[in-house]
Protein backbone atom coordinates (compact mmCIF):
# COMPACT_ATOMS: atom_id res chain seq x y z
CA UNK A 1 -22.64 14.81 16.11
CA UNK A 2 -22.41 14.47 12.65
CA UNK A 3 -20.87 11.66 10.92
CA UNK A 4 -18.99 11.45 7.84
CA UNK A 5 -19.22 8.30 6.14
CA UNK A 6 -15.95 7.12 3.80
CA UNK A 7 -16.21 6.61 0.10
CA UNK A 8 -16.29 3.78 -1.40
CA UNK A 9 -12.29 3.72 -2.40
CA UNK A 10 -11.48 5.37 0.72
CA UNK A 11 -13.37 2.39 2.52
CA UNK A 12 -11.54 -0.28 0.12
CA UNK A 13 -8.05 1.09 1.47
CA UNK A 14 -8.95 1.21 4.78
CA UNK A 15 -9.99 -3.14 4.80
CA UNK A 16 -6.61 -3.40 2.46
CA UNK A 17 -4.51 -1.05 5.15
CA UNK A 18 -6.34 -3.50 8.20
CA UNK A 19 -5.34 -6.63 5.86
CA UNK A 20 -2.23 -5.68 6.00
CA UNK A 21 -1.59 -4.42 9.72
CA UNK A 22 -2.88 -8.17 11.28
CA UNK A 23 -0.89 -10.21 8.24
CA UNK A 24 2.09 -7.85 9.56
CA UNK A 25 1.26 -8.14 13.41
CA UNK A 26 0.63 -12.40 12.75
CA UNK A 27 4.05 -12.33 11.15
CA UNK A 28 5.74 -10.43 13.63
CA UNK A 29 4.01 -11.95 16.83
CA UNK A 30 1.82 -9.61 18.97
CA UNK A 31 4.21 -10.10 22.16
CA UNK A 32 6.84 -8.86 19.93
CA UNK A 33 5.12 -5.92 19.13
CA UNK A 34 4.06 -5.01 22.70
CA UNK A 35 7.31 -5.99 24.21
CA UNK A 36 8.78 -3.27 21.68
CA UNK A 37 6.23 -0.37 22.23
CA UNK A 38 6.13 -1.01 25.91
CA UNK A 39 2.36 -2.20 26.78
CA UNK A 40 1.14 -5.22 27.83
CA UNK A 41 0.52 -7.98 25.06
CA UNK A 42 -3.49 -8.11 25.81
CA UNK A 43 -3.31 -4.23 25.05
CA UNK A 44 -2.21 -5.61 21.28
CA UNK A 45 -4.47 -8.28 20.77
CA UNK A 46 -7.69 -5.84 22.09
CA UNK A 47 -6.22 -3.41 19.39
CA UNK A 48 -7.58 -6.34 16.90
CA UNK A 49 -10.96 -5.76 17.87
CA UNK A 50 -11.76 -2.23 16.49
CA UNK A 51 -8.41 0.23 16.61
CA UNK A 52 -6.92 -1.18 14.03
CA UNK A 53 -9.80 -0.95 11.63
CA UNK A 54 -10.78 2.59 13.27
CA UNK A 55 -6.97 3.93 12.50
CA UNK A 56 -6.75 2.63 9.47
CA UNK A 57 -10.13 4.56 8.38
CA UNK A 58 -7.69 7.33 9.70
CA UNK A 59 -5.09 7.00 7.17
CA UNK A 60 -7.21 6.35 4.15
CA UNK A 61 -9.35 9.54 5.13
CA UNK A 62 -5.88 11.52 5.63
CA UNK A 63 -5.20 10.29 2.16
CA UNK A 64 -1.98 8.36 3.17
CA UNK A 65 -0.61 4.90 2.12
CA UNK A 66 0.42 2.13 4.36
CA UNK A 67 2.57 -0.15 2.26
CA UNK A 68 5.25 -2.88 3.21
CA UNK A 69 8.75 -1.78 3.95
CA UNK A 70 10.32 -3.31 0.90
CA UNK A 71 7.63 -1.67 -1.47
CA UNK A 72 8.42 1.52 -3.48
CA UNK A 73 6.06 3.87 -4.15
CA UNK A 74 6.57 6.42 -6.55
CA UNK A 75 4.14 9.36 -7.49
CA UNK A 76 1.08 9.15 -10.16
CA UNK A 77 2.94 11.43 -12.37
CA UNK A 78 6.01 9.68 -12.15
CA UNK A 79 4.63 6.30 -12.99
CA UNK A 80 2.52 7.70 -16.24
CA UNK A 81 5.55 9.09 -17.52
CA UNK A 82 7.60 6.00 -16.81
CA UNK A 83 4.20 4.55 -19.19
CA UNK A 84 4.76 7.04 -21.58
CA UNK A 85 8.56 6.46 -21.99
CA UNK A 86 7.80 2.57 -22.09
CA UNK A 87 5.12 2.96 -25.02
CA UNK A 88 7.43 5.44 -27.21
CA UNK A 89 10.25 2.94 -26.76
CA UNK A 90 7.59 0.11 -27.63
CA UNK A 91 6.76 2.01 -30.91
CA UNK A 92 9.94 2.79 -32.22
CA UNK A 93 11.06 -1.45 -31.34
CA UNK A 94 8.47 -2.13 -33.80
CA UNK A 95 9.70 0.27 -36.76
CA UNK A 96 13.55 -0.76 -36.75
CA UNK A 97 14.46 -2.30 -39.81
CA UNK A 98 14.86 -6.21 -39.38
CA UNK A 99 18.71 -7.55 -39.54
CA UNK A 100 20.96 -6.62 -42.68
CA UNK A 101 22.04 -8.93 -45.13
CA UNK A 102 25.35 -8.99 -43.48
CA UNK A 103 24.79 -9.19 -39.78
């Protein structure tokens, strides 16, 4: 069987997708978690010792994101031109005219 290894930023967003899984899973209490998805709370805590990592692998390779619920994530394209907007309105700031006499 061949194996594929993962590149370098593929492998950096898998340990940062892992990070976050066991921060989430500490926060929210493994018994909590396996009391809502219906196995047995050792089930969870073996999950810790290779499934998480292994899935998250999964979703970096798949080219997905894993991000907190309360985060917004927008596309590339979007954000650039968001950039783009921000830098013309930066530009033309600097070129008003200071105050008038009579303001």
């Amino acid at each position: 069987m061949a194996t594929t290894q993962l590149s370098p930023e593929q492998d950096a967003r898998a340990r940062e997708f892992e990070s976050l899984i066991l921060s989430q899973l500490l926060s929210v209490g493994q018994k909590h978690v396996a009391d809502a998805i219906a196995v047995s709370e050792s089930t969870v805590s073996r999950w810790k010792e290779g499934e998480i990592e292994r899935w998250s692998k999964v979703i970096s390779l798949l080219g997905l994101q894993l991000v907190p619920q309360h985060a917004v994530v927008v596309s590339a394209d979007y954000l650039r031109s968001l950039e783009t907007l921000a830098e013309l309105g930066l530009k033309a700031e600097k070129k008003r005219p200071g105050p008038l006499g009579w303001d």
